[in-house]
Protein backbone atom coordinates (compact mmCIF):
# COMPACT_ATOMS: atom_id res chain seq x y z
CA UNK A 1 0.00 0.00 0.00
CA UNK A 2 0.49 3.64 -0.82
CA UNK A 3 2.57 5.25 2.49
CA UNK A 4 0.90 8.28 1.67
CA UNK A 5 -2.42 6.87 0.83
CA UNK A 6 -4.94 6.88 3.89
CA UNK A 7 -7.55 4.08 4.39
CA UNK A 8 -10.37 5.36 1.59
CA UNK A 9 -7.80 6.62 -1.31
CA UNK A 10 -6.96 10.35 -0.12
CA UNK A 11 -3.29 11.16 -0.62
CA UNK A 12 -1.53 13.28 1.85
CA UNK A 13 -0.46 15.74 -1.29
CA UNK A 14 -3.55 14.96 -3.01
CA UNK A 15 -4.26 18.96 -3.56
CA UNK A 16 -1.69 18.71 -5.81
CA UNK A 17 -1.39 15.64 -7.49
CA UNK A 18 -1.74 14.23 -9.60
CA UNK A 19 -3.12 16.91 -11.54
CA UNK A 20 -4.39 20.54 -10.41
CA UNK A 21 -7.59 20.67 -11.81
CA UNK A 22 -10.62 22.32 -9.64
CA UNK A 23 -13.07 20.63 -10.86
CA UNK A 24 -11.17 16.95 -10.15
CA UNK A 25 -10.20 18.20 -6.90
CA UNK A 26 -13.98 18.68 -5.82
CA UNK A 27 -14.75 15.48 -7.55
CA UNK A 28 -12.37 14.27 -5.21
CA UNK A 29 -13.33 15.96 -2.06
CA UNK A 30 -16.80 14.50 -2.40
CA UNK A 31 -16.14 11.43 -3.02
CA UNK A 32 -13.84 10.67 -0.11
CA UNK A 33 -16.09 12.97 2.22
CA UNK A 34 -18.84 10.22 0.89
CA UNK A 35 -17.07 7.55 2.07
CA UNK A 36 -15.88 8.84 5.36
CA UNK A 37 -19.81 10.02 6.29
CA UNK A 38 -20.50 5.97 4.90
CA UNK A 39 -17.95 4.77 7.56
CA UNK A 40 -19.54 7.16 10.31
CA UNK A 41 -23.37 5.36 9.54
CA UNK A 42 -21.57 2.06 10.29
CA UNK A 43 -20.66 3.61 13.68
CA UNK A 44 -17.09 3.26 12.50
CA UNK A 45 -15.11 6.14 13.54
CA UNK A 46 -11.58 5.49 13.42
CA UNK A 47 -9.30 6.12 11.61
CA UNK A 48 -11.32 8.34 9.32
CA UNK A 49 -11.73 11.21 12.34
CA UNK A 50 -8.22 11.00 12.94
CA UNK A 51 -7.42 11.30 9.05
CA UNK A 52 -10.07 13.91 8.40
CA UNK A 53 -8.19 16.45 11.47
CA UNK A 54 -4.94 15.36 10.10
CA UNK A 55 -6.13 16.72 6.26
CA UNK A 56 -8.03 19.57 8.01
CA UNK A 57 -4.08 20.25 9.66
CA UNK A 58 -2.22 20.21 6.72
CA UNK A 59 -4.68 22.58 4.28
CA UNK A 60 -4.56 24.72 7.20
CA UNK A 61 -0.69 25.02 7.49
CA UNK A 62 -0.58 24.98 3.04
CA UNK A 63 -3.12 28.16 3.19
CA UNK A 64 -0.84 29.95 5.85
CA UNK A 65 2.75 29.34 4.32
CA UNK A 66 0.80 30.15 1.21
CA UNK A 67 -0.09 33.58 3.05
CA UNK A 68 3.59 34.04 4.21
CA UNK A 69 4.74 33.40 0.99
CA UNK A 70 2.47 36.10 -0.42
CA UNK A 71 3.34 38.54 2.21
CA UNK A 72 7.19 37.78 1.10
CA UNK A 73 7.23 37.92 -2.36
CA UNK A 74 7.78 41.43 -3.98
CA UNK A 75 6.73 42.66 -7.83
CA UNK A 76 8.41 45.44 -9.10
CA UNK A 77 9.18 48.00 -7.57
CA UNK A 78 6.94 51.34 -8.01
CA UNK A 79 8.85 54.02 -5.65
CA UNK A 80 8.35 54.78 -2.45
CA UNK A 81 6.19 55.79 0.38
CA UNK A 82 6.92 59.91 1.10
CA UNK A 83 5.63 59.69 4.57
CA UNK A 84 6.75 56.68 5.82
CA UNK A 85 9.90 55.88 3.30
CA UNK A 86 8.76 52.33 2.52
CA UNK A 87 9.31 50.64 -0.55
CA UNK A 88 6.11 50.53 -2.54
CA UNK A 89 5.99 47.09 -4.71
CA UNK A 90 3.51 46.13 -7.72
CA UNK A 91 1.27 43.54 -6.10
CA UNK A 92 2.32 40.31 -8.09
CA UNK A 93 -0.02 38.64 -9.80
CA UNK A 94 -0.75 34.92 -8.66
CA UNK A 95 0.09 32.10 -10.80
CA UNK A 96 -2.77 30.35 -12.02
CA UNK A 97 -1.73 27.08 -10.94
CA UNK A 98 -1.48 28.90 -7.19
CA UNK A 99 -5.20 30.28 -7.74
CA UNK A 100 -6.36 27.11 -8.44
CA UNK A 101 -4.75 25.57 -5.12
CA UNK A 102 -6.14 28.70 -3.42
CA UNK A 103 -9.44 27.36 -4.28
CA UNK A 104 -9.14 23.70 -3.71
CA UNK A 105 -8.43 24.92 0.12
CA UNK A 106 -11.18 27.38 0.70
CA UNK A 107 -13.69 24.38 -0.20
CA UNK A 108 -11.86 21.90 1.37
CA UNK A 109 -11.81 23.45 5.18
CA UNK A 110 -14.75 23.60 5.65
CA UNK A 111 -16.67 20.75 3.98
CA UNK A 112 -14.17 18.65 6.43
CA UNK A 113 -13.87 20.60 9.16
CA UNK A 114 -17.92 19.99 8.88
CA UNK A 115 -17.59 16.05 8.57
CA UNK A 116 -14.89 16.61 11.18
CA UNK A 117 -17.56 18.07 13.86
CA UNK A 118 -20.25 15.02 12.91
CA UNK A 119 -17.55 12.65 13.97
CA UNK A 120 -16.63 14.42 17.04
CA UNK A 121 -20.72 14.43 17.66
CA UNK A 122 -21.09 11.00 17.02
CA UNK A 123 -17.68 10.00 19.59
CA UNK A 124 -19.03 11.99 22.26
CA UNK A 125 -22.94 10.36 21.66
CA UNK A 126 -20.98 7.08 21.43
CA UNK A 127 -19.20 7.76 24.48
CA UNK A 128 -22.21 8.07 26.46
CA UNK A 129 -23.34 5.15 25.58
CA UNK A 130 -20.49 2.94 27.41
CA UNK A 131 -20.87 2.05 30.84
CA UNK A 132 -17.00 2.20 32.20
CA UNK A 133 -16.15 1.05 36.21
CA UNK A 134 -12.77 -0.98 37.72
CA UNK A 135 -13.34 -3.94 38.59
CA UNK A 136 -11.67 -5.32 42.34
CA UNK A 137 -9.33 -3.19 43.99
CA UNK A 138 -7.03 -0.75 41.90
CA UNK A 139 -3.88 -0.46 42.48
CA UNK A 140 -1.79 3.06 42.87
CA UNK A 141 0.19 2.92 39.37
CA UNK A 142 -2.42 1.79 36.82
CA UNK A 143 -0.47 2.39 34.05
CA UNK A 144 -0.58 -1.15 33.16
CA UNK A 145 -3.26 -4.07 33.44
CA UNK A 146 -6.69 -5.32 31.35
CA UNK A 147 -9.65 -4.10 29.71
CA UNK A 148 -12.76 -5.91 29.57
CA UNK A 149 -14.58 -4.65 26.53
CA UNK A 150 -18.39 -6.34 26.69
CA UNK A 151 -20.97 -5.95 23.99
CA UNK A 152 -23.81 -8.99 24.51
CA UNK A 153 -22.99 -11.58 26.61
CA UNK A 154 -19.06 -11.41 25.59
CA UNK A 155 -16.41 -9.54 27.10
CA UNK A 156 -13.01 -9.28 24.42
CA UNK A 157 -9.74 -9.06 27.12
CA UNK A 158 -7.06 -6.60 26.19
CA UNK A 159 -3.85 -6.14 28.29
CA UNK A 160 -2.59 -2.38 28.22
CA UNK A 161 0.22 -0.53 29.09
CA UNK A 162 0.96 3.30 29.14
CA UNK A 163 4.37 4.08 28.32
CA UNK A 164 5.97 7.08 28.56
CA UNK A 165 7.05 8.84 25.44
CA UNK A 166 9.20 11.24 24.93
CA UNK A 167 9.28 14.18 22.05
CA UNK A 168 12.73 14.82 21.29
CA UNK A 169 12.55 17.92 19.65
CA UNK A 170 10.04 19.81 21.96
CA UNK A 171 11.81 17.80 24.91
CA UNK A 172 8.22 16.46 26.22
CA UNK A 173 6.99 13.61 27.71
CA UNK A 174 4.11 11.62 26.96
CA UNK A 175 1.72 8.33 27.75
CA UNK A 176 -0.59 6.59 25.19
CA UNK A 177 -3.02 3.89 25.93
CA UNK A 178 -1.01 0.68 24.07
CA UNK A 179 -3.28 -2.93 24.02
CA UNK A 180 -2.86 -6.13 22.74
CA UNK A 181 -5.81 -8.70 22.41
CA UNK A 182 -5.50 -11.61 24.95
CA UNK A 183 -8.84 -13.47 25.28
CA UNK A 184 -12.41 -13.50 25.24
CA UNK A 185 -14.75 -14.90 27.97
CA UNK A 186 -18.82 -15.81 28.19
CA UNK A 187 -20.11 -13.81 30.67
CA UNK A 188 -22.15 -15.63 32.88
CA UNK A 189 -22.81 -16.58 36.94
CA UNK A 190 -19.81 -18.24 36.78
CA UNK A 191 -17.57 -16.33 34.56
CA UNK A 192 -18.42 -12.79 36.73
CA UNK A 193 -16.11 -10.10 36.13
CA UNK A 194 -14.11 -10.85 39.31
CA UNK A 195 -14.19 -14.38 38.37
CA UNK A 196 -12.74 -13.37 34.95
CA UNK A 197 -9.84 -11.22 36.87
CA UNK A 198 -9.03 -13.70 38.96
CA UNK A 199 -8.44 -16.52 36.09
CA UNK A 200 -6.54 -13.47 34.33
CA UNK A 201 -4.06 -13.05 37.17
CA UNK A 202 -3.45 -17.15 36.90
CA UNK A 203 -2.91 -17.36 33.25
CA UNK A 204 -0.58 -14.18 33.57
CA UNK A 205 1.31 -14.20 36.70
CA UNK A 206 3.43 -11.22 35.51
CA UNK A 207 0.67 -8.95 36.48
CA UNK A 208 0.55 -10.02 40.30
CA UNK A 209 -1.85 -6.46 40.68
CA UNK A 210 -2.99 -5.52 37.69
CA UNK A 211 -5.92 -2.69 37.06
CA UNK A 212 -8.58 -3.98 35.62
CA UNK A 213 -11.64 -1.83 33.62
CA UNK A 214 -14.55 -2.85 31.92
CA UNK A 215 -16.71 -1.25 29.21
CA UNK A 216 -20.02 -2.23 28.44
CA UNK A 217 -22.21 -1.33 25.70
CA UNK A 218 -25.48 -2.56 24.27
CA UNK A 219 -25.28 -0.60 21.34
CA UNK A 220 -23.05 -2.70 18.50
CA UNK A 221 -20.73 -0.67 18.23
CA UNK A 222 -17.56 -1.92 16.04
CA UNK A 223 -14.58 -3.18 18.39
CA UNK A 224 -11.88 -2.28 16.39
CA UNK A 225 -13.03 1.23 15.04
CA UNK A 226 -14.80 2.46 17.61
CA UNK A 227 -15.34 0.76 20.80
CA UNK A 228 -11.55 0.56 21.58
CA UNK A 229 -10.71 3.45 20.64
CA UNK A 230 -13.13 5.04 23.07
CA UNK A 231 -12.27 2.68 25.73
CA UNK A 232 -8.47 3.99 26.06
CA UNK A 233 -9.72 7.19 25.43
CA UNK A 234 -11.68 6.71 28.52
CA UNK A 235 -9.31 4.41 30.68
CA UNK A 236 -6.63 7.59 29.45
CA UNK A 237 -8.53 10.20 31.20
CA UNK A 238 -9.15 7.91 34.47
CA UNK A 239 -5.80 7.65 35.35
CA UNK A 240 -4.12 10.47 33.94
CA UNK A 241 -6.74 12.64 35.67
CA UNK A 242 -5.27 10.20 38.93
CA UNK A 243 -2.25 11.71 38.76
């Protein structure tokens, strides 16, 4: 696969290749804003939100170097200013190829900054709609441990972990929620959620205290493009907001 091709066939670049033409470029826009509000009916929300910000980024930061650029660039030179002494320069005329860009970006902000806000809608309706609580005694560092992700009468296992990143060139540190699918129980009288921790700490004895979370949701929502991601956004927020 294309590096720079996301999940539904939208280049990184793709405002200028492979061709600047407007009328493409819309034909473009529309199509991949089609499939990204398709995805969002499924109740699948990532990646696309996460692409759709990181496009909505990058037209942003093209429009203002654009600007800069502009600001920078001088035609010729016309005389000067008596008053304040300041060179006086013949606005330059933009290139056509420039104009056209121009135009690709003032449709493009907001038509996905508009599918951008639907998305966040639907995460934060979605959101609400997930019953979160530990289960058993927590321990003080819960950086690392299981998630119980339920929808039905089966609860997926995950074991996370929070490491601690760092950003080299800003010198900052950072955690992200990290999982890795372990299991997947029946939940029943005799598979209870402590029941299920306690077989957990057997089968992994590494984890002698490990946190333990579960999420519970009645609503179908997709594990993998939505459900997950909003249960580490969630189990994020617990314990950072801990510490």
């Amino acid at each position: 696969m294309d590096p720079e091709m996301t999940n539904h066939g939208l280049k990184k670049d793709w405002v200028f290749s492979p061709a600047i033409d407007l009328e493409l470029k819309h034909y473009t826009l529309l199509a991949y804003l089609q499939k990204v509000r398709n995805r969002f009916m499924e109740h699948k929300l990532y990646p696309h939100l996460e692409e759709l910000r990181s496009h909505l980024d990058e037209l942003l930061r093209m429009r203002s170097l654009k600007e800069e650029l502009k600001r920078n660039m001088h035609g010729e030179l016309l005389g000067f200013d008596p008053r304040t002494g300041h060179a006086l320069y013949e606005r330059p005329v933009d290139d056509e190829l420039l104009t056209v860009i121009d135009s690709v970006i003032d449709i493009a902000v907001p038509d996905m900054h508009r599918m951008w806000v639907e998305g966040v809608d639907l995460r934060r309706r979605f959101a609400e709609k997930i019953r979160f609580e530990p289960v058993g005694i927590q321990p003080l560092q819960a950086h690392e441990g299981w998630l119980l992700l339920r929808n039905g009468s089966e609860a997926r296992v995950y074991n996370y972990a929070m490491p601690l990143f760092r950003e080299h060139q800003e010198d900052q540190q950072y955690r992200s929620v990290v999982t890795h699918y372990f299991t997947s129980y029946a939940v029943s009288v005799s598979w209870t959620y402590e029941g299920i921790k306690a077989d957990l700490l057997k089968r992994e004895p590494r984890l002698p205290a490990p946190a333990t979370f579960v999420f519970e949701t009645e609503h179908g929502l997709p594990y993998i493009e939505t459900f997950m991601p909003l249960a580490k956004q969630l189990v994020y927020e617990h314990i950072m907001g801990r510490t």
